[in-house]
C-alpha atoms as a PDB file:
ATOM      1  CA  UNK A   1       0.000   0.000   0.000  1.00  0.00           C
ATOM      2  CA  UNK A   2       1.667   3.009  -1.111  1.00  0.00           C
ATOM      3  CA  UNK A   3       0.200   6.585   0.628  1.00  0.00           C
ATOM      4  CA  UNK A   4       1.569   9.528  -0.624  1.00  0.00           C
ATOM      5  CA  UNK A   5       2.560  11.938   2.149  1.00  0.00           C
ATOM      6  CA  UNK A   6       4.313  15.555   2.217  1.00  0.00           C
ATOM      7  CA  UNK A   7       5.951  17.091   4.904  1.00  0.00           C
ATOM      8  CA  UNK A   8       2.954  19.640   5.273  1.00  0.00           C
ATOM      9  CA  UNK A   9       1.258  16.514   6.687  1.00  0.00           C
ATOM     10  CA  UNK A  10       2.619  16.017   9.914  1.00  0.00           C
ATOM     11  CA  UNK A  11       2.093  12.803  12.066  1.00  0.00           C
ATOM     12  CA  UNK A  12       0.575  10.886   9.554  1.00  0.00           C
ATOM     13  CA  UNK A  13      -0.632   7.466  10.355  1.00  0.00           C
ATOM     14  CA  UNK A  14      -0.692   3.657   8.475  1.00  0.00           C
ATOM     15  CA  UNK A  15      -2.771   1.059   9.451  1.00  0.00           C
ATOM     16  CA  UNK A  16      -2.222  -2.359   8.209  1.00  0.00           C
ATOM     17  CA  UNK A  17      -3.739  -5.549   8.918  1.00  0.00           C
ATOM     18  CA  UNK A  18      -1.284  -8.494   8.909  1.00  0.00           C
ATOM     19  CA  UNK A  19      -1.535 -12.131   8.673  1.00  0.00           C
ATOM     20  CA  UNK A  20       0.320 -13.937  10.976  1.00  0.00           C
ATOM     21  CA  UNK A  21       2.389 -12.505  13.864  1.00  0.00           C
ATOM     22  CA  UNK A  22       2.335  -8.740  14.114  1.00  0.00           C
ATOM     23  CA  UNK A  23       5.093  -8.101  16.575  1.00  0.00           C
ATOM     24  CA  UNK A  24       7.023  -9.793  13.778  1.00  0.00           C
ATOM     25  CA  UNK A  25       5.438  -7.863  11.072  1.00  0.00           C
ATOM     26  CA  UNK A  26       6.184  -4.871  13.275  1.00  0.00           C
ATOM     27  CA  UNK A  27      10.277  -5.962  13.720  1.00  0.00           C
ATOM     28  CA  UNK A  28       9.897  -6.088  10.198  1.00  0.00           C
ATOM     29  CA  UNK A  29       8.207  -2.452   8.822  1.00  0.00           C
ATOM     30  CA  UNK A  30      10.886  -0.775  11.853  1.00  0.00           C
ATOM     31  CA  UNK A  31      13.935  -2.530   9.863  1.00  0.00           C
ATOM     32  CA  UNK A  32      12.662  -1.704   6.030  1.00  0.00           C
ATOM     33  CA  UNK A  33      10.870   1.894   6.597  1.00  0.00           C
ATOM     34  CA  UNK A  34      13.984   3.326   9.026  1.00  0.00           C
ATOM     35  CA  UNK A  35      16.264   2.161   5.855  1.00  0.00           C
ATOM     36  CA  UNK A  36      13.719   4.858   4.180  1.00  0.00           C
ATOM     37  CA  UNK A  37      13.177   7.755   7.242  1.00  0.00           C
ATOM     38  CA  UNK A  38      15.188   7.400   9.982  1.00  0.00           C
ATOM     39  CA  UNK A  39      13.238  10.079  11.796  1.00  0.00           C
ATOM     40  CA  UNK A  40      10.746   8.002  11.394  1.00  0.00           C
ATOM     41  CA  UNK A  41       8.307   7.654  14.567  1.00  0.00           C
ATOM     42  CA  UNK A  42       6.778   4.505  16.356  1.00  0.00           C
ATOM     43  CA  UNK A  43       5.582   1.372  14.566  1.00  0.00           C
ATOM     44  CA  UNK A  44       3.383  -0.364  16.947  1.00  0.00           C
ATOM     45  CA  UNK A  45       0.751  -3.306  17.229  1.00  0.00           C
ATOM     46  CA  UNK A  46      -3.329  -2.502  17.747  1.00  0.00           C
ATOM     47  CA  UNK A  47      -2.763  -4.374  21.123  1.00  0.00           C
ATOM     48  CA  UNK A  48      -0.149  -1.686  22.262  1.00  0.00           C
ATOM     49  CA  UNK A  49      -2.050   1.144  21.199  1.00  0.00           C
ATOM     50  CA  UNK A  50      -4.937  -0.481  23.337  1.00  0.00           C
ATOM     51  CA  UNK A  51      -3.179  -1.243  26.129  1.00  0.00           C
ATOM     52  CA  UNK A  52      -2.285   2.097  26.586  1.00  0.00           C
ATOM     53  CA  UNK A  53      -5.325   3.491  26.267  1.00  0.00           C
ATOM     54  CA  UNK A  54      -6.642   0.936  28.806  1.00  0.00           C
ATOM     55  CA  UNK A  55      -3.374   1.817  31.005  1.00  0.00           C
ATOM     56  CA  UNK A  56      -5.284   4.950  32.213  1.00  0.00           C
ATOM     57  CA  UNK A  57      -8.583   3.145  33.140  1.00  0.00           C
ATOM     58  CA  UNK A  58      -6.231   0.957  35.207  1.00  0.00           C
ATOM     59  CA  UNK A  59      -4.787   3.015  37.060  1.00  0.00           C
ATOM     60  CA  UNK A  60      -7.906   4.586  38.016  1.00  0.00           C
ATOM     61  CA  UNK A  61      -9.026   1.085  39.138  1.00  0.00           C
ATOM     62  CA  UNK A  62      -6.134   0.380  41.162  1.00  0.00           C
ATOM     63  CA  UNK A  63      -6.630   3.767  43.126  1.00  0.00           C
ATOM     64  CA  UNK A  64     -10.426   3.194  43.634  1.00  0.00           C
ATOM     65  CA  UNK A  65      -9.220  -0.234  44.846  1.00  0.00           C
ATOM     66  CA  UNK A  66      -6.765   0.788  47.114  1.00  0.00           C
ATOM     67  CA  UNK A  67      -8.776   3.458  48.613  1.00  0.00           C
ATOM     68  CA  UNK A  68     -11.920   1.750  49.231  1.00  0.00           C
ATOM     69  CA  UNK A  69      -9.729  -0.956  50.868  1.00  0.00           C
ATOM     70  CA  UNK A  70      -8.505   1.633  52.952  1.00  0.00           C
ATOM     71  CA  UNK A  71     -12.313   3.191  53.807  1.00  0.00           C
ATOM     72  CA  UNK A  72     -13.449  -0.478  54.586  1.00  0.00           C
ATOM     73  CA  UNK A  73     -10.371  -0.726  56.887  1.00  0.00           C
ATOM     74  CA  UNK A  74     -11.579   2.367  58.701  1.00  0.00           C
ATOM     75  CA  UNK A  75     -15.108   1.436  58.776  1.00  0.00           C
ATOM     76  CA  UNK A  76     -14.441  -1.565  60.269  1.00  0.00           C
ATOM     77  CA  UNK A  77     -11.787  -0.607  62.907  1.00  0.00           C
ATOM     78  CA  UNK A  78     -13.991   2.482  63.909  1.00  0.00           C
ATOM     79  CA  UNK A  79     -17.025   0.224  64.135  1.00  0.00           C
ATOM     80  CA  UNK A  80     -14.922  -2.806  66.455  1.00  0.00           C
ATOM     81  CA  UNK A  81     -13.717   0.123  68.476  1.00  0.00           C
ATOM     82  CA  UNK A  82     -16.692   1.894  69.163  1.00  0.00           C
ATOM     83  CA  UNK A  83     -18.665  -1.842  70.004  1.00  0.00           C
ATOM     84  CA  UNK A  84     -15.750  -2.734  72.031  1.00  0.00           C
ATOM     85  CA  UNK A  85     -16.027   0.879  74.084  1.00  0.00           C
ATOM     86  CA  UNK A  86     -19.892   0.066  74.396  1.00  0.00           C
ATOM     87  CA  UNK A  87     -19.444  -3.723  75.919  1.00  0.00           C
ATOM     88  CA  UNK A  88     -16.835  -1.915  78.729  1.00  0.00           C
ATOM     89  CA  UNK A  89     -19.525   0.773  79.714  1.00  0.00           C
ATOM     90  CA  UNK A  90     -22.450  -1.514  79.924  1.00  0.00           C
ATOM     91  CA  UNK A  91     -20.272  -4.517  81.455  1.00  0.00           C
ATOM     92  CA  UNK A  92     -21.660  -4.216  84.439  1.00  0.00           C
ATOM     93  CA  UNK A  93     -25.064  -4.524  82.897  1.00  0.00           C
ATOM     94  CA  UNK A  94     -24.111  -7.531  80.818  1.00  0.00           C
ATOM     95  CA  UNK A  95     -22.882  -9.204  84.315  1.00  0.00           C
ATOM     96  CA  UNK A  96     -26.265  -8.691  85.979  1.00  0.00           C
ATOM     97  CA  UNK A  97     -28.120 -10.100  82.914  1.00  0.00           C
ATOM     98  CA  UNK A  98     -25.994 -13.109  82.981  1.00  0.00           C
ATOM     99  CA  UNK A  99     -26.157 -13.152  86.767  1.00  0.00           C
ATOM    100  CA  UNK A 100     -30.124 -13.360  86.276  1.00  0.00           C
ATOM    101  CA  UNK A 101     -30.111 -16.089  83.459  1.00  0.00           C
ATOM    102  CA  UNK A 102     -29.255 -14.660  80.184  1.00  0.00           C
ATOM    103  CA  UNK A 103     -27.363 -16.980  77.697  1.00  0.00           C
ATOM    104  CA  UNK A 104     -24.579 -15.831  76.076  1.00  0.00           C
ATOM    105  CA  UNK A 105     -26.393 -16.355  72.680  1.00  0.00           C
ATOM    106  CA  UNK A 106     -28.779 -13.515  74.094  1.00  0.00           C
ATOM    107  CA  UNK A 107     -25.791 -11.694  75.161  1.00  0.00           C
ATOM    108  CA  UNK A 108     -24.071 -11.646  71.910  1.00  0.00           C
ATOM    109  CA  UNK A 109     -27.068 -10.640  69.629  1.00  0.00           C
ATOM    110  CA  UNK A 110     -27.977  -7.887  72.275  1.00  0.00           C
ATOM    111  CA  UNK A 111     -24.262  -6.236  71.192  1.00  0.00           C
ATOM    112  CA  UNK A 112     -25.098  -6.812  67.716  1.00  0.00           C
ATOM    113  CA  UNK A 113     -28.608  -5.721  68.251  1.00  0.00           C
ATOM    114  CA  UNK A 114     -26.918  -2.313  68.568  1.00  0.00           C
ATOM    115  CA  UNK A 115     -25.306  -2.960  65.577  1.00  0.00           C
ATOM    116  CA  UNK A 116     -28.467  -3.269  63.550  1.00  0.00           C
ATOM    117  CA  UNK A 117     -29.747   0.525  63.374  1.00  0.00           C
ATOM    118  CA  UNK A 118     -26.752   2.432  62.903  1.00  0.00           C
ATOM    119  CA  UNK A 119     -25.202   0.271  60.137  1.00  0.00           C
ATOM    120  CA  UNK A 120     -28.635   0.180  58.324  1.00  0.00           C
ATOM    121  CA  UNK A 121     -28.803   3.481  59.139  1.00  0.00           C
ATOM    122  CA  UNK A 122     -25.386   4.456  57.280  1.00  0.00           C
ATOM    123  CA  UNK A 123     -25.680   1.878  54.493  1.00  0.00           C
ATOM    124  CA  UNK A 124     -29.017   3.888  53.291  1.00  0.00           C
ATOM    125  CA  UNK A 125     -27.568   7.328  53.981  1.00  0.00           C
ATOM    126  CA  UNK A 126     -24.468   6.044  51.770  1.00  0.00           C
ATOM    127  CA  UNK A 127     -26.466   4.592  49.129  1.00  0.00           C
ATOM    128  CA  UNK A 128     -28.534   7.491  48.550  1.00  0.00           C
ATOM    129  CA  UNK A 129     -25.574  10.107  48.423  1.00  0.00           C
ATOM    130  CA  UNK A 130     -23.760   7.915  46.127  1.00  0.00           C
ATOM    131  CA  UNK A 131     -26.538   8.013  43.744  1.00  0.00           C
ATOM    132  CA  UNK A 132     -27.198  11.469  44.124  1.00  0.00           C
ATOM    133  CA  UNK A 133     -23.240  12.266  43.635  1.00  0.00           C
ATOM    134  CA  UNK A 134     -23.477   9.584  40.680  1.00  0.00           C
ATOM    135  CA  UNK A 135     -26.443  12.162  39.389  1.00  0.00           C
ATOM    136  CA  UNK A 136     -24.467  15.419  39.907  1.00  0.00           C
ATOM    137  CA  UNK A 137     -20.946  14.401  38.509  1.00  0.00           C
ATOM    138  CA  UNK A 138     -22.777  12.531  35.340  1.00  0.00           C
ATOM    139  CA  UNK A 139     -24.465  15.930  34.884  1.00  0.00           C
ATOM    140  CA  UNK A 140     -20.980  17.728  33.888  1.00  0.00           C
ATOM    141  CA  UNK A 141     -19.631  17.300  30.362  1.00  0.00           C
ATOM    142  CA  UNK A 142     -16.634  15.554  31.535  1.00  0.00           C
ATOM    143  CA  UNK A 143     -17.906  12.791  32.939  1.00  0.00           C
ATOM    144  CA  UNK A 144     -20.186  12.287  30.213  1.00  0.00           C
ATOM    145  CA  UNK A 145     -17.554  10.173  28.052  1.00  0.00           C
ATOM    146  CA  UNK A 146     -17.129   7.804  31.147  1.00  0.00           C
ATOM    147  CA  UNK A 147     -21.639   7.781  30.997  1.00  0.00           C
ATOM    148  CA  UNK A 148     -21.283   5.672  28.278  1.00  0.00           C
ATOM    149  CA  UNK A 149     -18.145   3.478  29.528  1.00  0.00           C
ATOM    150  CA  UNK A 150     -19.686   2.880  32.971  1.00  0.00           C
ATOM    151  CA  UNK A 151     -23.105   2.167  34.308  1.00  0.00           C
ATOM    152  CA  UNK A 152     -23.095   4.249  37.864  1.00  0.00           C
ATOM    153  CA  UNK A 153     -26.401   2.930  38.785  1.00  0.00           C
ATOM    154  CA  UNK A 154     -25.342  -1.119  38.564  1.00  0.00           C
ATOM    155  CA  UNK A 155     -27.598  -2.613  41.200  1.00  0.00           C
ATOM    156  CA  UNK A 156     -25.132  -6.111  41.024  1.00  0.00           C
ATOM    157  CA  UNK A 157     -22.544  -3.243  42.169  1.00  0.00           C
ATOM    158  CA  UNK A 158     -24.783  -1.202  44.681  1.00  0.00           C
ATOM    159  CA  UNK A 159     -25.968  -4.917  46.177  1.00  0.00           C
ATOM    160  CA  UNK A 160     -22.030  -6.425  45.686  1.00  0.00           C
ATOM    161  CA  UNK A 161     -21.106  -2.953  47.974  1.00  0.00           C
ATOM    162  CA  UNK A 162     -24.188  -3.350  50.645  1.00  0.00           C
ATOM    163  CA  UNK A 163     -23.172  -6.541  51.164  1.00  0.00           C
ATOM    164  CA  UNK A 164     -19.634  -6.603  51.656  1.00  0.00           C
ATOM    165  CA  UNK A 165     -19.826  -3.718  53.971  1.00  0.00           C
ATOM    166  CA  UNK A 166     -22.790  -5.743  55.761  1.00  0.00           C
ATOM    167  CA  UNK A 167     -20.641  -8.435  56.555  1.00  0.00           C
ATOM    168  CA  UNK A 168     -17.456  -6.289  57.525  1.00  0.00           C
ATOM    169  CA  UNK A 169     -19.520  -4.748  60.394  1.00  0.00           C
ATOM    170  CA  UNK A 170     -21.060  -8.097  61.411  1.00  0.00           C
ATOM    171  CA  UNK A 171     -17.354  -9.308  61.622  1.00  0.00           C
ATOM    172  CA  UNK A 172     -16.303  -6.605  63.298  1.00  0.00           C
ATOM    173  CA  UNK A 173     -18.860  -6.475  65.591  1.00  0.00           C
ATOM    174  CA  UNK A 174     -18.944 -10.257  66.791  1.00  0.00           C
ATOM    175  CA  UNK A 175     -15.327  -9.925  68.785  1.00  0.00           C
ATOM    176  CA  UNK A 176     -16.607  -7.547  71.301  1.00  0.00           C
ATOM    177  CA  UNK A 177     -19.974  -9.549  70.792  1.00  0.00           C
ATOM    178  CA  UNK A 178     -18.348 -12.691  72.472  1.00  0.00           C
ATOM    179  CA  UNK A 179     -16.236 -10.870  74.772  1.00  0.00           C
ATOM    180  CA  UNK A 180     -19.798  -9.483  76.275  1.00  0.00           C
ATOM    181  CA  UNK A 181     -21.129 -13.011  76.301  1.00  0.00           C
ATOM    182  CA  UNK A 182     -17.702 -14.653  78.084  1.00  0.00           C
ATOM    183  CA  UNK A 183     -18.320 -12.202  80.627  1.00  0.00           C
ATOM    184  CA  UNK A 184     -17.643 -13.641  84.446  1.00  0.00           C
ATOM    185  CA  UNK A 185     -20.720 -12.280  86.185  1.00  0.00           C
ATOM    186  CA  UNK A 186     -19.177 -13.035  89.775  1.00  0.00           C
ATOM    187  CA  UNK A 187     -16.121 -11.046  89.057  1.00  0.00           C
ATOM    188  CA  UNK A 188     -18.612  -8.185  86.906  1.00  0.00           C
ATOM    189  CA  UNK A 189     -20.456  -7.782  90.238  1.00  0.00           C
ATOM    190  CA  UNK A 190     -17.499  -7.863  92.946  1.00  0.00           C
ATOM    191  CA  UNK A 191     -15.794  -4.886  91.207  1.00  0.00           C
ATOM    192  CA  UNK A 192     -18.115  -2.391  92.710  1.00  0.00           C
END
């Protein structure tokens, strides 16, 4: 294929389709057409070109990644601190229930009873405002290219999210859980 250029037309571009192995046919066009221009720019394959246009899109996975690692981390260590702070105040409570009966299976889901409302409370509060940011930022022209390359209202992703958070609190919730419910109601009630 012959394409007749001048130097009025800067970067121009070829596209061929080869048969075989292209990083060959590449090796190949970089030997013969350097012979020609040796100011000549980049040969490269469709799958390099791709991967670097993917190579941005990455990255910005990786960070989202990283960081909501890192906000599940908090969540969760706030959440088993806070639970944990909760079963010390009311430990002399939870020794007087056991004292009158109370099984530690009624123990435990009493700490994780407390769980209940302010997790369900958050995970709706979160949902909403990350639809309602998803509205806003779609709104602006720049964030209309990445409309059509990613659905913001996904419900697998918005379920895939509730749930994983869900199950972080329960987790982090059930060590001070059964600490509360191995409490020694003897020693609970000889402290004061």
């Amino acid at each position: 294929m012959y394409v007749p250029t001048g130097p009025e037309s800067a970067r121009t571009s070829l596209t061929l389709r080869v048969h075989g192995d292209p990083e060959l046919a590449r090796q190949l066009l970089i030997e013969r057409l350097t012979k020609i221009d040796p100011a000549m720019g980049e040969v490269m394959t469709m799958r390099t070109m791709a991967g670097m246009e993917a190579y941005i899109l990455r990255i910005a996975f990786w960070v989202a990644v990283v960081l909501g690692g890192l906000a599940l981390v908090l969540t969760v260590s706030g959440l088993f601190s806070v639970l944990s702070y909760i079963v010390e105040q009311r430990r002399k409570e939870i020794g007087v229930r056991m004292a009158l009966g109370a099984t530690t299976r009624k123990v435990a889901g009493l700490v994780l009873a407390q769980l209940i409302r302010p997790v369900g409370l958050g995970l709706v509060a979160g949902s909403g405002l990350a639809a309602a940011l998803a509205i806003v930022l779609m709104a602006t022209p720049v964030a209309a290219e990445i409309g059509s390359l990613v659905n913001v209202f996904d419900p697998v992703a918005y379920t895939a999210s509730l749930l994983c958070i869900g199950t972080a609190c329960v987790l982090a919730a059930s060590i001070p859980a059964l600490r509360a419910a191995r409490i020694d109601p003897i020693a609970t009630l000889r402290q004061d």
